[in-house]
Protein backbone atom coordinates (compact mmCIF):
# COMPACT_ATOMS: atom_id res chain seq x y z
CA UNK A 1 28.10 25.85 77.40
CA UNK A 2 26.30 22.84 78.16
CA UNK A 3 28.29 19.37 77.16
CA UNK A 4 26.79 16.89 75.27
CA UNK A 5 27.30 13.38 77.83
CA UNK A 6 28.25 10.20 76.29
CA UNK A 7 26.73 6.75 76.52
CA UNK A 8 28.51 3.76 74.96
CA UNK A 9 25.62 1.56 75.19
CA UNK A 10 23.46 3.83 73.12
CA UNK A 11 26.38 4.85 70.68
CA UNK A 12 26.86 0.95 70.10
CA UNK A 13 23.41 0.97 69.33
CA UNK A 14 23.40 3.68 66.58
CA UNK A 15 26.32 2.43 65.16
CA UNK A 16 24.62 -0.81 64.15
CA UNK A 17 21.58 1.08 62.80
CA UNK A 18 24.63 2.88 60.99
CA UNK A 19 25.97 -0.25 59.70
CA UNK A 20 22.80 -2.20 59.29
CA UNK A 21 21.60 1.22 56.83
CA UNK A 22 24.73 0.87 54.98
CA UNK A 23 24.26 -1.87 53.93
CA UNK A 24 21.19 -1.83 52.73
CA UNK A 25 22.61 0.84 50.44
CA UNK A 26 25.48 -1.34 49.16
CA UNK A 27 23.31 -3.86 48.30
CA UNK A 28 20.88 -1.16 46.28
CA UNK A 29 23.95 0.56 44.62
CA UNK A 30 25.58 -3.03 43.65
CA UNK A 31 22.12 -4.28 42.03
CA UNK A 32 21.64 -0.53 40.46
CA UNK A 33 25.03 -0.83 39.25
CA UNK A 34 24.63 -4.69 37.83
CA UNK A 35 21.35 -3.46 35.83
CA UNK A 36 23.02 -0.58 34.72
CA UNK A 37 26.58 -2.51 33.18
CA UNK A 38 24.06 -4.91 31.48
CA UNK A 39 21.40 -1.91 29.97
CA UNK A 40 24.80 -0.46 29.21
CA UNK A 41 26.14 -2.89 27.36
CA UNK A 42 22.94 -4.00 25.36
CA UNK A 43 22.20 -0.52 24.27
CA UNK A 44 26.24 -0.19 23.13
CA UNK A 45 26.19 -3.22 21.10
CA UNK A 46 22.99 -2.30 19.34
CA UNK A 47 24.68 1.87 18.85
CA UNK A 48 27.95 0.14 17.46
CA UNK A 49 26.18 -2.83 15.46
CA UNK A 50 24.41 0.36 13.58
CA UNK A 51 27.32 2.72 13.68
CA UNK A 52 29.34 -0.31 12.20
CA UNK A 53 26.96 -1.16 9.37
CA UNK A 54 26.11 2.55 8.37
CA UNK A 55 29.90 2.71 7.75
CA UNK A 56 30.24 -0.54 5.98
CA UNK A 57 27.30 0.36 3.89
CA UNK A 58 28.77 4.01 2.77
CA UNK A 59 32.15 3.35 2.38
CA UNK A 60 32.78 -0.23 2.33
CA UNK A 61 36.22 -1.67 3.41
CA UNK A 62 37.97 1.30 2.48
CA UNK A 63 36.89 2.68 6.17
CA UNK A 64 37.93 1.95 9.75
CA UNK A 65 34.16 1.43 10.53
CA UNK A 66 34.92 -0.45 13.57
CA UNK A 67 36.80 2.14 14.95
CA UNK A 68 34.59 4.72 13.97
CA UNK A 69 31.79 2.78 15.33
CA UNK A 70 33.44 2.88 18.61
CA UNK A 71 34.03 6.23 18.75
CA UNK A 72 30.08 6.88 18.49
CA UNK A 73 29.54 4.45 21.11
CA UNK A 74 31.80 6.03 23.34
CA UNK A 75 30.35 9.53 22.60
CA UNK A 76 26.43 8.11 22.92
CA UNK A 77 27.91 7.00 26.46
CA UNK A 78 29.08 10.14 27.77
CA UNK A 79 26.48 11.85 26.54
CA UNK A 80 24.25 9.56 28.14
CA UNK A 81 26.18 9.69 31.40
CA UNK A 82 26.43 13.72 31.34
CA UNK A 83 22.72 13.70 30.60
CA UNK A 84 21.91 11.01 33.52
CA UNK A 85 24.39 13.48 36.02
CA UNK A 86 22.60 16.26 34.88
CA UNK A 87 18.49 14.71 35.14
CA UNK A 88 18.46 15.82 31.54
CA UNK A 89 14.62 14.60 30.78
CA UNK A 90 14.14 13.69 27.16
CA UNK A 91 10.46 14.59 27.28
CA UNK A 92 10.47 17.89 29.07
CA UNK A 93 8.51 20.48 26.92
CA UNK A 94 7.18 18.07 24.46
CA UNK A 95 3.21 18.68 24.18
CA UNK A 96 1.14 14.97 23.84
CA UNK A 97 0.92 13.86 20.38
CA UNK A 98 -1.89 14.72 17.72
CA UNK A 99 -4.21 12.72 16.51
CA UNK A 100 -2.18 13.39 13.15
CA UNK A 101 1.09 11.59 14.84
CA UNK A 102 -0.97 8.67 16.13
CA UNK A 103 -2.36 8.09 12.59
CA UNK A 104 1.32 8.28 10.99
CA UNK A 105 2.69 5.84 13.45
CA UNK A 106 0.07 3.55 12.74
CA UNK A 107 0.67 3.68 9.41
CA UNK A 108 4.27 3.27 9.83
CA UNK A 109 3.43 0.43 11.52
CA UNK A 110 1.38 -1.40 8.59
CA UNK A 111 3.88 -0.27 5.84
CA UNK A 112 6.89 -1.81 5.26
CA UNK A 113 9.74 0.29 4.56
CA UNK A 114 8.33 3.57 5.97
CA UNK A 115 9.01 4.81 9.63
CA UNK A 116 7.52 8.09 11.12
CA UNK A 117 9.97 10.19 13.45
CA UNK A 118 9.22 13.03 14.89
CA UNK A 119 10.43 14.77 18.60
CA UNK A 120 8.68 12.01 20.51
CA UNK A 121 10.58 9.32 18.49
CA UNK A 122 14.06 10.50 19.65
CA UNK A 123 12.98 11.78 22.98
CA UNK A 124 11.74 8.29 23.56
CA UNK A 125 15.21 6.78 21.94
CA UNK A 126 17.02 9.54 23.97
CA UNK A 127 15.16 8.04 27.21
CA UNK A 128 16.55 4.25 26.18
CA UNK A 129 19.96 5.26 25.61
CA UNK A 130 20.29 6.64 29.11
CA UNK A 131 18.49 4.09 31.01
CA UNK A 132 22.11 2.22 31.27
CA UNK A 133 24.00 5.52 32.33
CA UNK A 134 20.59 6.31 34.58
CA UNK A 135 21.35 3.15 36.41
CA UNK A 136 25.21 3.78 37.41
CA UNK A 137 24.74 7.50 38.21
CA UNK A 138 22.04 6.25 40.51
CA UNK A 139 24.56 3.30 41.84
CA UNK A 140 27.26 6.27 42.38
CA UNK A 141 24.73 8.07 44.07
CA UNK A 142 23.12 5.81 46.84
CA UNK A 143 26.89 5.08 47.65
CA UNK A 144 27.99 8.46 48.13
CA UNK A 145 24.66 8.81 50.16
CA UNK A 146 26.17 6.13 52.98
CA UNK A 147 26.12 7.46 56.69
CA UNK A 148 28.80 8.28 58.32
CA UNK A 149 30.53 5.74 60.74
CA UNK A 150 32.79 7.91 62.18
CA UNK A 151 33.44 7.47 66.13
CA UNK A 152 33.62 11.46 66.71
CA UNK A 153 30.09 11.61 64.94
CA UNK A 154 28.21 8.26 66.60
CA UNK A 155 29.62 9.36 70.13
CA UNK A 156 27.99 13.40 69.37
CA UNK A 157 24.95 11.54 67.95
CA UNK A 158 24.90 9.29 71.47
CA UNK A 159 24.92 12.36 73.11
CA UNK A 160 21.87 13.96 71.86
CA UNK A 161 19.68 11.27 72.43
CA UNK A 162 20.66 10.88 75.83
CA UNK A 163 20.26 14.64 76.27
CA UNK A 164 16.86 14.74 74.65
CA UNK A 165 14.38 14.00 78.19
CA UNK A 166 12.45 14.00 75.92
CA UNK A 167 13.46 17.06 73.44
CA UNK A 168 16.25 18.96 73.82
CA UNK A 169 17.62 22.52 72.14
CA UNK A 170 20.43 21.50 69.04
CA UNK A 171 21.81 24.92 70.17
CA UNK A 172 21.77 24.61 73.89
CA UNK A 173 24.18 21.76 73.92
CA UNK A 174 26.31 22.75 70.91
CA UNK A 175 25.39 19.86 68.94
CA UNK A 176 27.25 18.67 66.04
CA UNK A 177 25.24 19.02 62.75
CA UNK A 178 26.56 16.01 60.75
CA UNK A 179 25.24 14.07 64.17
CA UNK A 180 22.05 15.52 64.18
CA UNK A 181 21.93 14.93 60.26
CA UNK A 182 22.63 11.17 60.65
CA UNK A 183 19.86 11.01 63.78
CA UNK A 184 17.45 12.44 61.23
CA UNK A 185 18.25 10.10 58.90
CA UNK A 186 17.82 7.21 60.52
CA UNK A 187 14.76 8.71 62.01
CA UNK A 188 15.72 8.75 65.52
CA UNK A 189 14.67 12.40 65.92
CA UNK A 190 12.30 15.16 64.48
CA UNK A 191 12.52 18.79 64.56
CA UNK A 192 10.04 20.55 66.47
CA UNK A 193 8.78 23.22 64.06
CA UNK A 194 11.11 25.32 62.32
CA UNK A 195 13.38 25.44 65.69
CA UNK A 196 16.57 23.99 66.75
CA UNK A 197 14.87 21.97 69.71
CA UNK A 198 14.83 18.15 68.37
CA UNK A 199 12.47 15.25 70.13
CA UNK A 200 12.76 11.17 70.02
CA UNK A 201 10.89 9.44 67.83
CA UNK A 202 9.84 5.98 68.62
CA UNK A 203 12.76 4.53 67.28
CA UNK A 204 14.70 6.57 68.79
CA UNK A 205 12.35 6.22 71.87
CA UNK A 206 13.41 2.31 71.80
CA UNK A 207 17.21 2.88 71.61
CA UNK A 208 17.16 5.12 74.56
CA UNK A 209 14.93 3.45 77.06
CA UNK A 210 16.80 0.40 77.00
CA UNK A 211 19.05 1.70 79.73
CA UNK A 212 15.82 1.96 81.87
């Protein structure tokens, strides 16, 4: 079988589009991570501040309402996380509103004292609660979703390029997946068809014919 050649030059080359892509996904996860702490944290605070006062309200001092307070906030968090995990939508299944519910929230909203709830209402308070946990699952995710810098994998990677003159079969040269995964993620190469033979892309075009 057919061995994939090496080329330092163009694996140096990949692994700076390596490292250059990661971080670009570092930064995205830390600011999708910032915005979701702070989302988190305003959306807590306004769960316990309600939690807290419901308490105070129904049982007065007699109750640990801060700590029961708490423990809704910390279960409207996990839910909100396991819900975020899970792309639970809020509004899945929920047919547009009447003309009936447009006329009650309009009302609602002349009247003081009375409020109109109905599926909408708490599929749209659902949706606020877990735009904080929405925001660190999708942190988590973009970092997990780094490319691999591995010297094993950027060497294989090297190798197809170079052996692509100017497609080459994945099979032919017993080429590592993960490599030709990361290639196709940093767009270097495109499948021809629904076969293992793989061609350059421009990009991938550039890295190669520098050695030329």
């Amino acid at each position: 079988m057919t061995q994939i050649p090496q080329d330092a030059r163009i694996a140096a080359r990949v692994l700076r589009r390596v490292q250059a892509r990661n971080r670009e996904l570092a930064i995205e996860a830390t600011i999708e991570a910032g915005m979701g702490i702070l989302f988190t944290a305003l959306t807590s605070g306004v769960v316990f501040c309600i939690a807290w006062f419901v308490c105070i309200s129904i049982a007065g001092g007699r109750f640990p309402s801060s700590t029961v307070a708490l423990c809704v906030t910390a279960v409207f968090f996990v839910v909100g996380m396991i819900s975020a995990w899970r792309h639970v939508n809020p509004f899945a299944g929920l047919k547009p509103m009447s003309g009936t519910d447009h006329l009650l929230f309009a009302v609602s909203g002349a009247v003081g004292g009375y409020m109109h709830m109905n599926r909408h209402t708490v599929a749209g308070l659902a949706l606020v609660l877990m735009g904080g946990p929405e925001n660190l699952v999708g942190a988590l995710r973009t970092w997990l979703h780094r490319l691999p810098s591995d010297p094993a994998v950027i060497d294989q990677a090297a190798g197809i390029l170079t052996a692509c003159r100017p497609e080459v079969d994945l099979k032919r040269i017993d080429a590592s997946v993960q490599a030709a995964i990361l290639l196709r993620r940093l767009n270097l190469i495109v499948p021809r068809g629904d076969s293992t033979t793989v061609t350059l892309t421009e990009k991938g075009r550039n890295i190669v014919e520098k050695d030329k």
